[in-house]
N, C-alpha and C. Protein backbone atom coordinates (compact mmCIF):
# COMPACT_ATOMS: atom_id res chain seq x y z
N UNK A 1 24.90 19.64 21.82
CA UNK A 1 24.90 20.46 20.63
C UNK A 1 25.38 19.62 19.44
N UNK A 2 24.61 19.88 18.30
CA UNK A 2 25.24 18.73 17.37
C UNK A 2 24.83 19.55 15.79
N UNK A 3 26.10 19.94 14.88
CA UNK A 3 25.95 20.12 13.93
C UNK A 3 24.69 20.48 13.28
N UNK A 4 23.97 21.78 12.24
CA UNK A 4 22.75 21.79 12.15
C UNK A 4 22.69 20.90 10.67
N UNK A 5 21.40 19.89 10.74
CA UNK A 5 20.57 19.09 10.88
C UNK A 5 20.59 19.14 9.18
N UNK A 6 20.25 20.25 8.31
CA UNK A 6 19.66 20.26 7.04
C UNK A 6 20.80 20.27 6.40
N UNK A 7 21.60 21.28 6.87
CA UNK A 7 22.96 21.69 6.25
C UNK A 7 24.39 20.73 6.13
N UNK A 8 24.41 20.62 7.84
CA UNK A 8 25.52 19.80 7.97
C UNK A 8 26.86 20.84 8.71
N UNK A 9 26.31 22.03 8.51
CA UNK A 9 26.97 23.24 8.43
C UNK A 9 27.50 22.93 10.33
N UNK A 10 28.74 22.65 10.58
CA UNK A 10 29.32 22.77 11.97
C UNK A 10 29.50 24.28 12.63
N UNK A 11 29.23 25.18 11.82
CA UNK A 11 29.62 26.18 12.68
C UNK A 11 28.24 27.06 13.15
N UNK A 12 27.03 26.15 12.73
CA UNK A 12 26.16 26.88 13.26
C UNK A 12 25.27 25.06 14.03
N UNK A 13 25.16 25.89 15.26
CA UNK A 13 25.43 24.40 16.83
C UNK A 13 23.66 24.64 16.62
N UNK A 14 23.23 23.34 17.11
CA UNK A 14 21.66 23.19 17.45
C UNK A 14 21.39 21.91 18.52
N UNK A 15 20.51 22.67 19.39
CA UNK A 15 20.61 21.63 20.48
C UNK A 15 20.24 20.09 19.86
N UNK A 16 19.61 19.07 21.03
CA UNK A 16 19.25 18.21 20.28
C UNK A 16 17.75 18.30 20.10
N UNK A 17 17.31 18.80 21.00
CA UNK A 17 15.46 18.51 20.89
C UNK A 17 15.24 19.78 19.76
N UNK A 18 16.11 20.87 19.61
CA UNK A 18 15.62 21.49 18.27
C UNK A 18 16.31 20.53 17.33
N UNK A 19 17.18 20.21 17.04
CA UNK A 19 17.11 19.43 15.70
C UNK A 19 16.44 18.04 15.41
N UNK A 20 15.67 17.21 16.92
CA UNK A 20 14.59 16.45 16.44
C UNK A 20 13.29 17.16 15.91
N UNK A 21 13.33 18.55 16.06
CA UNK A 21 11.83 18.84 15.61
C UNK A 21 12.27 19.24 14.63
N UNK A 22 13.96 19.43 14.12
CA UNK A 22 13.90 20.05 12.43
C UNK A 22 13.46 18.08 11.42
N UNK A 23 14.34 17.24 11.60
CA UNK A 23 14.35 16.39 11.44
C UNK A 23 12.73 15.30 11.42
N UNK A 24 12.46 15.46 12.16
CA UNK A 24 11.32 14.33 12.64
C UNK A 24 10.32 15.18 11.52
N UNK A 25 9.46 13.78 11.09
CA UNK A 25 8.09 14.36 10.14
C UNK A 25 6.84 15.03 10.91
N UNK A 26 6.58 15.93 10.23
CA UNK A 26 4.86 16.19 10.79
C UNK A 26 4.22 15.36 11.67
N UNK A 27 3.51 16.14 12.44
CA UNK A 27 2.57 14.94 13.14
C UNK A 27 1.09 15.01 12.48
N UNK A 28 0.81 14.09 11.98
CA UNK A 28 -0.49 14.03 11.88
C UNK A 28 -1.56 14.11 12.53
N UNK A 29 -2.31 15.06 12.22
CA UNK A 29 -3.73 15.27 12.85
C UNK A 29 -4.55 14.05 12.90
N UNK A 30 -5.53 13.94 13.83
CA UNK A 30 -7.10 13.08 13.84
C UNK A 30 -7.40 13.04 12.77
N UNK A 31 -7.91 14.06 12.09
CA UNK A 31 -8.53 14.19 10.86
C UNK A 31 -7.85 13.42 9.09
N UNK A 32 -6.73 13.34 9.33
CA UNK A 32 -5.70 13.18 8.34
C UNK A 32 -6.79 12.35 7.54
N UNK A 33 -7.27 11.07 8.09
CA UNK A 33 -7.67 9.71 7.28
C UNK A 33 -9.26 10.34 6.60
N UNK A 34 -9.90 11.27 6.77
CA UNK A 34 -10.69 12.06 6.47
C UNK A 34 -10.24 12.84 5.38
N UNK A 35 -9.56 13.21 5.48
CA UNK A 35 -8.98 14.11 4.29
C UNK A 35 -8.62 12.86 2.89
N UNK A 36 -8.22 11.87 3.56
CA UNK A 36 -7.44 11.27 2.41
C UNK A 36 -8.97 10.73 2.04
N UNK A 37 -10.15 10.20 2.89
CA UNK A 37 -11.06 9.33 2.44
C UNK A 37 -11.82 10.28 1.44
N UNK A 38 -11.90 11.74 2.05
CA UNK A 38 -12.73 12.50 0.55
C UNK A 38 -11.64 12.89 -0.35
N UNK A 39 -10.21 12.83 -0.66
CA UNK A 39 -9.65 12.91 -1.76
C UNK A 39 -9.80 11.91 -2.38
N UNK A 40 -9.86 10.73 -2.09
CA UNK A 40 -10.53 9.54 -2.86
C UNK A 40 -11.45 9.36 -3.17
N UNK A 41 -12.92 10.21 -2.46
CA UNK A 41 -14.40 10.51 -3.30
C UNK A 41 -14.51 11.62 -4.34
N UNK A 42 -13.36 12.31 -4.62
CA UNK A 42 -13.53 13.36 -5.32
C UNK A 42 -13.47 13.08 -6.83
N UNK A 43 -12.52 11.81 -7.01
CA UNK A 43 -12.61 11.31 -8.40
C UNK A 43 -13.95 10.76 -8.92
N UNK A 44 -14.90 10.21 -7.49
CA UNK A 44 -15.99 9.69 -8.41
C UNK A 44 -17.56 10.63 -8.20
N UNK A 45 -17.56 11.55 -7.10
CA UNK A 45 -18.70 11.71 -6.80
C UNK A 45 -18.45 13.42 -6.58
N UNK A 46 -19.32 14.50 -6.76
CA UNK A 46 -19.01 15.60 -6.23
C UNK A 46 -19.82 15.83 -4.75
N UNK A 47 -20.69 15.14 -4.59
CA UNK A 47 -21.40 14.97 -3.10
C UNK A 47 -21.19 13.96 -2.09
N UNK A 48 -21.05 14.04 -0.69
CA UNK A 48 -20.48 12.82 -0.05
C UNK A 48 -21.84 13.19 0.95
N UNK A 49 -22.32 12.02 1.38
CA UNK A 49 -23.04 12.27 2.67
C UNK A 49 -22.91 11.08 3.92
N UNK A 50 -22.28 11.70 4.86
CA UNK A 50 -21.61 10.80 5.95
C UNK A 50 -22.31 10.93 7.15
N UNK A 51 -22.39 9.83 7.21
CA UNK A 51 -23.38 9.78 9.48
C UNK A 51 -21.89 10.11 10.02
N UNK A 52 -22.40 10.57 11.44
CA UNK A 52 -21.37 10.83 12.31
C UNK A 52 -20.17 9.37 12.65
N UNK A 53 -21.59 8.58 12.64
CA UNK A 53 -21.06 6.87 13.06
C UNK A 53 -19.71 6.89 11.91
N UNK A 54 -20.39 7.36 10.72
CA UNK A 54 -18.97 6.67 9.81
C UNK A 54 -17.85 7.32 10.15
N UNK A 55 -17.82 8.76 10.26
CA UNK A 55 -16.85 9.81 10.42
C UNK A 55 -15.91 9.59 11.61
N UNK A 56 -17.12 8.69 12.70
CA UNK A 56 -15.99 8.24 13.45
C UNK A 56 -15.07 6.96 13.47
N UNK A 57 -15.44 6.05 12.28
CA UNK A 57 -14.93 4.95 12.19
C UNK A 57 -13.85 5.85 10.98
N UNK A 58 -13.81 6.44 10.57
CA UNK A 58 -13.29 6.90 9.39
C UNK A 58 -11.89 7.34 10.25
N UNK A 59 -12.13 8.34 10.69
CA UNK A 59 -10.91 8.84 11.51
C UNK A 59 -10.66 8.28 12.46
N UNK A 60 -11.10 7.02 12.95
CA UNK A 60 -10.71 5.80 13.92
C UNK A 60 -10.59 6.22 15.35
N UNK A 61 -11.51 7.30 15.86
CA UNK A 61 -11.35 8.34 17.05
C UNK A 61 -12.88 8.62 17.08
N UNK A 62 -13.59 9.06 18.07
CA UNK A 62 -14.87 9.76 18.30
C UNK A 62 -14.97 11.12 17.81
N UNK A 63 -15.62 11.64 17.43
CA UNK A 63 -15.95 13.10 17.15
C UNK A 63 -16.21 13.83 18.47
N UNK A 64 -15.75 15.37 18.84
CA UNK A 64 -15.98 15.50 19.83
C UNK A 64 -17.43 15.86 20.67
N UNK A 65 -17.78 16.27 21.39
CA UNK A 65 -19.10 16.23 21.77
C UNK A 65 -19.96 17.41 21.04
N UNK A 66 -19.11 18.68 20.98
CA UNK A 66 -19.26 19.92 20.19
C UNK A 66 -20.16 19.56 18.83
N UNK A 67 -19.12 18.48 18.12
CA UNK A 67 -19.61 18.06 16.59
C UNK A 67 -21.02 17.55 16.83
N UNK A 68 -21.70 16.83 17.61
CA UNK A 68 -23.15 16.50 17.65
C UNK A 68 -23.80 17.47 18.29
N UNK A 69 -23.35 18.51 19.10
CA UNK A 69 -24.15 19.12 19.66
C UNK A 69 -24.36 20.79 19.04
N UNK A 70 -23.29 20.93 17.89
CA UNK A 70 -23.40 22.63 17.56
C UNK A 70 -23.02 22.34 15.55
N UNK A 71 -23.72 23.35 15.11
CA UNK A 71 -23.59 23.06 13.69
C UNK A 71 -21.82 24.06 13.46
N UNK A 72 -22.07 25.09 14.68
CA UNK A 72 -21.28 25.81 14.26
C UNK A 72 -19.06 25.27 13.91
N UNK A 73 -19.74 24.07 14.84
CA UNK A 73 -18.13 22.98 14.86
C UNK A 73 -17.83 22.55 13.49
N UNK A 74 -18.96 22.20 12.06
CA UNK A 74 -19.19 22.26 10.98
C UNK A 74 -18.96 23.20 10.43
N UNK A 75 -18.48 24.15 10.46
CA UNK A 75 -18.13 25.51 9.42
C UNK A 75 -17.43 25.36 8.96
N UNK A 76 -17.30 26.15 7.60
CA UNK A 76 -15.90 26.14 7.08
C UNK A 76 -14.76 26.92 7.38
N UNK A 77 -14.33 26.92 8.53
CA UNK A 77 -13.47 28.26 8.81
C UNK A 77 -12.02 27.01 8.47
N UNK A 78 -10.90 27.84 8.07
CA UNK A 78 -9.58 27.44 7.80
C UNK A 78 -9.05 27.22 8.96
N UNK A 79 -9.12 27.97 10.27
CA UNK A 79 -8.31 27.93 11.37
C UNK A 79 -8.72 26.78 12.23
N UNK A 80 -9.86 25.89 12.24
CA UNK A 80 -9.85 24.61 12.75
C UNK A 80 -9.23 23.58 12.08
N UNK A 81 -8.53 22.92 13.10
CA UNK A 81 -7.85 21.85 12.46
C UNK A 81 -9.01 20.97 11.88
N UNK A 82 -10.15 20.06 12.33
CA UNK A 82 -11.18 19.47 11.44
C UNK A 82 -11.26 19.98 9.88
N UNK A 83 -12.00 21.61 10.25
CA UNK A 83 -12.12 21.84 8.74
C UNK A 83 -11.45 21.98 7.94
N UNK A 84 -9.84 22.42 8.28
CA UNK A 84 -9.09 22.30 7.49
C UNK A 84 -8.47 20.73 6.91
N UNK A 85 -9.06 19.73 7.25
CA UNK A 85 -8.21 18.64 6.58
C UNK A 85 -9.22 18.72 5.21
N UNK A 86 -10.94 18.68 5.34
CA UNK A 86 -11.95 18.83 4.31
C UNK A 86 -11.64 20.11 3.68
N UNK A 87 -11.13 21.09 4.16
CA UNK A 87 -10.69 22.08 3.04
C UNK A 87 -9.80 21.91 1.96
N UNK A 88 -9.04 21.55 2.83
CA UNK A 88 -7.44 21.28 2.16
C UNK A 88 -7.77 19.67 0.87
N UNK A 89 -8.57 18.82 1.20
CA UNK A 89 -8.89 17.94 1.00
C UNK A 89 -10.06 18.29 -0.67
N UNK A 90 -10.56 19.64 -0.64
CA UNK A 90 -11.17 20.24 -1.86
C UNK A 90 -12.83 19.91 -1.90
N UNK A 91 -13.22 19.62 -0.42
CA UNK A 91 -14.47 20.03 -0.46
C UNK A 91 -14.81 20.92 1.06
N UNK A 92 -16.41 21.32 1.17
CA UNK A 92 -16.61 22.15 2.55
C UNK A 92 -18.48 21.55 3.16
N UNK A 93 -18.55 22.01 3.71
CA UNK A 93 -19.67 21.08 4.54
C UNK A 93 -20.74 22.04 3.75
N UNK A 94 -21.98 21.14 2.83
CA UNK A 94 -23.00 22.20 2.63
C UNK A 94 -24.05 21.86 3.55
N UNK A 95 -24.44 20.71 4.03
CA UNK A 95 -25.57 20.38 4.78
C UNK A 95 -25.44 19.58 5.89
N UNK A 96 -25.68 20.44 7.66
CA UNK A 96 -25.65 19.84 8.32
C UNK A 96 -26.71 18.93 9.53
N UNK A 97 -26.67 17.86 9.54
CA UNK A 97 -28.49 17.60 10.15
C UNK A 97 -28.00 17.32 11.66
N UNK A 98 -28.31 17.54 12.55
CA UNK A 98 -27.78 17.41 14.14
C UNK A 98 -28.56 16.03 14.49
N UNK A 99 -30.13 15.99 14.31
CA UNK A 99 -30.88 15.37 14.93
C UNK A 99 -30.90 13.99 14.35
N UNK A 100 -30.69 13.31 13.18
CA UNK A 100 -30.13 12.52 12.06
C UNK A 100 -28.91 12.26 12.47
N UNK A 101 -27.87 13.28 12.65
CA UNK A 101 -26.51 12.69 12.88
C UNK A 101 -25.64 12.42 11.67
N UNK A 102 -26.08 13.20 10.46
CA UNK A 102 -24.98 13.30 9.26
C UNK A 102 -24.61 14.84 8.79
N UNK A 103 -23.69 14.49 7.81
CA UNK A 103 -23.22 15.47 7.35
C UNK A 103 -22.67 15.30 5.92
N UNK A 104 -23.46 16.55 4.90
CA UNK A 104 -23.58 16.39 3.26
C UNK A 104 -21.95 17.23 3.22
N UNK A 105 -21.07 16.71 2.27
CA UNK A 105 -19.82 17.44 2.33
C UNK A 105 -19.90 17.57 0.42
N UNK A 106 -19.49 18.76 0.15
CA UNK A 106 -19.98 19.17 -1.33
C UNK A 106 -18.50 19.66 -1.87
N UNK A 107 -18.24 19.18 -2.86
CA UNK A 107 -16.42 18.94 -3.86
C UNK A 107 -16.47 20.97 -3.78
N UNK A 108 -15.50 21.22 -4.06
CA UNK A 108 -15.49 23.01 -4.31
C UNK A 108 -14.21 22.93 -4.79
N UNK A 109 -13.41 22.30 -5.26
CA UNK A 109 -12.34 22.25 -6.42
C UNK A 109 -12.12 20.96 -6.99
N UNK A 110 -11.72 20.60 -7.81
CA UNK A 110 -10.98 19.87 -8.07
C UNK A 110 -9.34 19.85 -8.36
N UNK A 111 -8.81 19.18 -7.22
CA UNK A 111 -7.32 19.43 -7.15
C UNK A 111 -6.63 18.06 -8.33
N UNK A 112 -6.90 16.96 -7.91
CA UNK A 112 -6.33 16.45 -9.13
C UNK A 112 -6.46 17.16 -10.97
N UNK A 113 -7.69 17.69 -10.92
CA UNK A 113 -7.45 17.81 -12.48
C UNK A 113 -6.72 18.87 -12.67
N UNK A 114 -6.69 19.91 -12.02
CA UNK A 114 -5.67 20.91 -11.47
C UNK A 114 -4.57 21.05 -11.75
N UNK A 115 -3.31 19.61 -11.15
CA UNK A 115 -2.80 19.56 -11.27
C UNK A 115 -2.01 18.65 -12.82
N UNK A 116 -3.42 17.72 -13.66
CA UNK A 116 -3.03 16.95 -14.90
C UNK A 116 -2.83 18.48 -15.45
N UNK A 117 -3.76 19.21 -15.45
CA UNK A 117 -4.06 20.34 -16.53
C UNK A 117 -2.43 21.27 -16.38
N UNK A 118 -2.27 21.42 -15.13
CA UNK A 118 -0.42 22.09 -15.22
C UNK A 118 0.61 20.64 -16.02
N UNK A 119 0.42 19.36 -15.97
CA UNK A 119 1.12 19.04 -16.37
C UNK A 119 0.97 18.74 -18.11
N UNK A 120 -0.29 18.61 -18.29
CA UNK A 120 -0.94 18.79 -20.19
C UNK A 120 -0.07 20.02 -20.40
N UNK A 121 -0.31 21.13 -19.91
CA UNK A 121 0.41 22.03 -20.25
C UNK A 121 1.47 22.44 -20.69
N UNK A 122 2.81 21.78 -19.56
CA UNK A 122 3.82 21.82 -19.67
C UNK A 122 4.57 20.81 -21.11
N UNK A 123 3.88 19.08 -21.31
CA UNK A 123 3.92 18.54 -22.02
C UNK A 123 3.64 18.61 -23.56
N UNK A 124 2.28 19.61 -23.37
CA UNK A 124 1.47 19.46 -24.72
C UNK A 124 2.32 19.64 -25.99
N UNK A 125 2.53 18.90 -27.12
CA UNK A 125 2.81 19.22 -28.18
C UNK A 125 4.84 19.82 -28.25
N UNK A 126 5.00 19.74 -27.25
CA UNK A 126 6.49 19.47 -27.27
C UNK A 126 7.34 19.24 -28.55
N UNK A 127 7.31 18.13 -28.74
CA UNK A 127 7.88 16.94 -29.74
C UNK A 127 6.99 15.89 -30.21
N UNK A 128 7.39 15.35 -31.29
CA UNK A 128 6.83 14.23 -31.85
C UNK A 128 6.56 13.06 -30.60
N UNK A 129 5.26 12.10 -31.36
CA UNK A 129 5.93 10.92 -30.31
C UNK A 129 6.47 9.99 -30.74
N UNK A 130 7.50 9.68 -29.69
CA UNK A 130 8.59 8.78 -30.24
C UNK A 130 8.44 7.36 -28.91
N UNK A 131 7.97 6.14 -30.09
CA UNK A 131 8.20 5.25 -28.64
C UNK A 131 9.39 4.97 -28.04
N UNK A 132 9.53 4.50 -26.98
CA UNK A 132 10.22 4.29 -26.19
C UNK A 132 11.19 3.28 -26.80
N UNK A 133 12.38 3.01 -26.48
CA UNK A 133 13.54 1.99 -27.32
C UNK A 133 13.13 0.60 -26.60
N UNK A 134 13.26 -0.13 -27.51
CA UNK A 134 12.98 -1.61 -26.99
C UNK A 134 14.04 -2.49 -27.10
N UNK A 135 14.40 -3.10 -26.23
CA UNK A 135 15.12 -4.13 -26.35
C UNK A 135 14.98 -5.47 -26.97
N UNK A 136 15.74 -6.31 -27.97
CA UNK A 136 15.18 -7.34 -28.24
C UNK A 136 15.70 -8.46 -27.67
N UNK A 137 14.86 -9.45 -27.33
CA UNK A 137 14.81 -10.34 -26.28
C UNK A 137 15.33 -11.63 -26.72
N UNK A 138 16.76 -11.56 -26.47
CA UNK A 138 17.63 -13.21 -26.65
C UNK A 138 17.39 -14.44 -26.02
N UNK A 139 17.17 -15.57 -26.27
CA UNK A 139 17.17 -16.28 -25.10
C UNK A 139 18.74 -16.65 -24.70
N UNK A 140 18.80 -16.79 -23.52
CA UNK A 140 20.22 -17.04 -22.91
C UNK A 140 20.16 -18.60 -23.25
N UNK A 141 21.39 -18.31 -23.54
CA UNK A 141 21.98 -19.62 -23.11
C UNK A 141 22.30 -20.25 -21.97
N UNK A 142 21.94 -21.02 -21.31
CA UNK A 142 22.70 -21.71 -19.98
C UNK A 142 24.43 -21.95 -19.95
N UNK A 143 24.30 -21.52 -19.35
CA UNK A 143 26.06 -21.99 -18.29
C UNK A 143 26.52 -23.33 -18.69
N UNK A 144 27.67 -23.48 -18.68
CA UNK A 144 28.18 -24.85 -18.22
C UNK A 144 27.90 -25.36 -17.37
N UNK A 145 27.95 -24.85 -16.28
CA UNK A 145 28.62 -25.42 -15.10
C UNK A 145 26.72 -26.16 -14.46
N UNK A 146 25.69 -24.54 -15.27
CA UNK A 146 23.92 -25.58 -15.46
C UNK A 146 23.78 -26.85 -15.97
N UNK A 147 24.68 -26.69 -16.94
CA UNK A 147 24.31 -27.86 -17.74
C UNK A 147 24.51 -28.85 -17.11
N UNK A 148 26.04 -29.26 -16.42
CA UNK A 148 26.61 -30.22 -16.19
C UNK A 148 25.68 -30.26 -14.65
N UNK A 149 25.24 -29.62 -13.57
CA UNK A 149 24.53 -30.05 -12.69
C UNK A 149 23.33 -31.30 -13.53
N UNK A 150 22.42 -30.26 -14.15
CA UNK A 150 21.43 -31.03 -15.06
C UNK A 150 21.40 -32.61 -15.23
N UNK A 151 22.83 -32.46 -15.78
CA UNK A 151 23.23 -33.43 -16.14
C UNK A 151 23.49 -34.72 -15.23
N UNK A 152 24.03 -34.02 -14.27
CA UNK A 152 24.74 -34.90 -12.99
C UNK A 152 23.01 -35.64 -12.22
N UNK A 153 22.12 -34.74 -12.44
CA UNK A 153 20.77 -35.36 -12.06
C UNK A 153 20.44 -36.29 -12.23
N UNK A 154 20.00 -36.08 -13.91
CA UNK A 154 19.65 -37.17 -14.84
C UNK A 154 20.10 -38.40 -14.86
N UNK A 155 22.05 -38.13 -14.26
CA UNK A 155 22.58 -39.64 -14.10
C UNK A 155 22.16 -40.05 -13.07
N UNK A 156 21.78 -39.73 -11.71
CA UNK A 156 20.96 -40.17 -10.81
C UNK A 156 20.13 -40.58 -10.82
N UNK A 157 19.31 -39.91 -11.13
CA UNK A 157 17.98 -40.40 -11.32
C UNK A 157 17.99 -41.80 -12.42
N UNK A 158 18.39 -42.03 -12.95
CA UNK A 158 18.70 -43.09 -13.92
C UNK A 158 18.99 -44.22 -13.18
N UNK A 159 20.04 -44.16 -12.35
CA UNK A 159 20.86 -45.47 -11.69
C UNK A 159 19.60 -45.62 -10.25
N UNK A 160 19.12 -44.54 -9.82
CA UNK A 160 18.34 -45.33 -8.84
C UNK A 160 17.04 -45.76 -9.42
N UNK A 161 16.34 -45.70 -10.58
CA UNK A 161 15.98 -46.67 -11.51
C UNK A 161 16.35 -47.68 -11.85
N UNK A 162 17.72 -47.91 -12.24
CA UNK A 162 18.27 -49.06 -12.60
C UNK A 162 18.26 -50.04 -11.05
N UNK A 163 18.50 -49.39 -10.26
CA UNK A 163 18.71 -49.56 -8.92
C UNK A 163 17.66 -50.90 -8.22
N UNK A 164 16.37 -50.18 -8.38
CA UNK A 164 15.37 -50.76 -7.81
C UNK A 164 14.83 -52.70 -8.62
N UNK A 165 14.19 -52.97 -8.02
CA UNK A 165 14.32 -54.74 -8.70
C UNK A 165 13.32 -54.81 -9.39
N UNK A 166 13.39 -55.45 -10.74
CA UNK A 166 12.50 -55.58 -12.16
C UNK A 166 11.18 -56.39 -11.45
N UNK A 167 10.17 -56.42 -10.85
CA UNK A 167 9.20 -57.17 -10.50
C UNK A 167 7.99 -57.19 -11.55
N UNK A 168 7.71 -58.72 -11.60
CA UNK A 168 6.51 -58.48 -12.63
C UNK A 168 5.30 -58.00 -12.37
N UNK A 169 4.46 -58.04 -13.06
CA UNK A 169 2.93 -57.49 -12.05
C UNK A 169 3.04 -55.56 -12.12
N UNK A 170 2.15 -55.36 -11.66
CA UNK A 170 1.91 -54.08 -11.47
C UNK A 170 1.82 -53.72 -9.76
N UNK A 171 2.49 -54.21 -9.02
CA UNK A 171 2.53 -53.89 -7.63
C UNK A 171 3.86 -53.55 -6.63
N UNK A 172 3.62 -52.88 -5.61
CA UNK A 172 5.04 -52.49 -4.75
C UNK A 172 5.22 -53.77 -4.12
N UNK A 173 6.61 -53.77 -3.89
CA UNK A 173 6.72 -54.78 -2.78
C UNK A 173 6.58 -54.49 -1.32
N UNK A 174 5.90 -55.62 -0.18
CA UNK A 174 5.82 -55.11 0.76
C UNK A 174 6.95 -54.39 1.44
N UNK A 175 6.50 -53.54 2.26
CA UNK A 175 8.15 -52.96 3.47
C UNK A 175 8.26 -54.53 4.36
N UNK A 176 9.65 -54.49 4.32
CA UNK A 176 10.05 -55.48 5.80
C UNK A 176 9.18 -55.52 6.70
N UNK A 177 8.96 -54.59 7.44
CA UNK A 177 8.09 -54.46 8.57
C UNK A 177 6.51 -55.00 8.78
N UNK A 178 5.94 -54.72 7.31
CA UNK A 178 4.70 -55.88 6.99
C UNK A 178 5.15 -57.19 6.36
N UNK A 179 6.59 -57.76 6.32
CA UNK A 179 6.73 -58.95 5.70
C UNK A 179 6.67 -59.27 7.27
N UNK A 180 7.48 -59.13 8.46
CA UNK A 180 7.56 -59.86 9.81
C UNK A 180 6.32 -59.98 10.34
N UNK A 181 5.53 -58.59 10.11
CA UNK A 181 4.04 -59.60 10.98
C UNK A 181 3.08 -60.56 10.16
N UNK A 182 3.09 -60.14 9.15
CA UNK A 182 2.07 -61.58 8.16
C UNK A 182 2.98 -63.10 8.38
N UNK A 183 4.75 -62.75 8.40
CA UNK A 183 5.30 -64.10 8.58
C UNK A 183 4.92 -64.76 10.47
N UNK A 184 4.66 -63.51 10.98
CA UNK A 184 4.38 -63.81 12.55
C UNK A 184 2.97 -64.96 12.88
N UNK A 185 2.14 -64.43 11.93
CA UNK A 185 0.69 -64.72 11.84
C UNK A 185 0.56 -65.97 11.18
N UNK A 186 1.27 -65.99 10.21
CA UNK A 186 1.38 -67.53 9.51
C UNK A 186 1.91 -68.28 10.00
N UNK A 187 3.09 -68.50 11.09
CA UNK A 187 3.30 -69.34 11.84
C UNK A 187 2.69 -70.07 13.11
């Protein structure tokens, strides 16, 4: 028994497997990725027409045998989980072909504009517009403690310049290791 779950409230006890089902998210349906793929056709197209093939790559699962074999698995009834993700989703099946193997799915709301239009609403004409405050942009200064690294570089890099031997010409000198075998060979 362990404290309930939303509240925190100790004096009202909840086992544990009820408070993983208060806790734990929804489970998602088959259909879910369907729903989301025609809320994303709804901004550009009000007609979708899908082969079965896609519908099943879509929802990443087979369709069941019903769906190719009866139009009536295509209805729009609310109480199937299928049709309800395309319901909920703001379109409903207008045309179904069995023998073809697609299905025409036709927009019947629009839920995004729906929801700009409650928020135009709430916004419209309020107040003036006022831009936003801007900050003006200093350049920093560096640190000391930057500088003096910087610094500590530059003297490096300097002395192992100074370091290396003034040779005339435009060439490296050989490594040791190719001076011993050319001296090997010349002897």
């Amino acid at each position: 028994m362990v404290p309930e779950v939303a509240t925190g409230d100790t004096t009202k006890l909840l086992c544990l497997n009820c408070a993983r089902k208060v806790v734990s998210p929804k489970p998602k349906t088959k259909y879910e990725p369907l729903k989301g793929y025609l809320k994303f056709r709804a901004s550009f197209t009000d007609f979708v027409k899908l082969s079965f093939a896609q519908i099943d790559g879509i929802i990443g699962n087979n369709l069941p045998l019903e769906a190719y074999r009866s139009e009536s698995w295509w209805a729009n009834s609310p109480n199937n989980i299928h049709a309800k993700a395309w319901l909920d989703a703001g379109w409903e099946t207008s045309e179904i072909n069995l023998k073809e193997g697609y299905v025409t799915f036709r927009k019947v709301k629009n839920l995004q504009s729906a929801v700009s239009q409650e928020k135009r609403d709430v916004y419209e004409f309020k107040k003036p517009f006022m831009p936003p405050p801007s900050r003006i942009m200093r350049r920093k200064r560096p640190s000391k403690t930057k500088i003096a690294k910087l610094y500590a570089r530059l003297k490096n890099i300097e002395r192992q310049r100074a370091a290396l031997p003034k040779l005339r010409g435009n060439f490296k000198p050989k490594p040791a290791q190719e001076k011993r075998v050319f001296k090997q060979k010349a002897s």
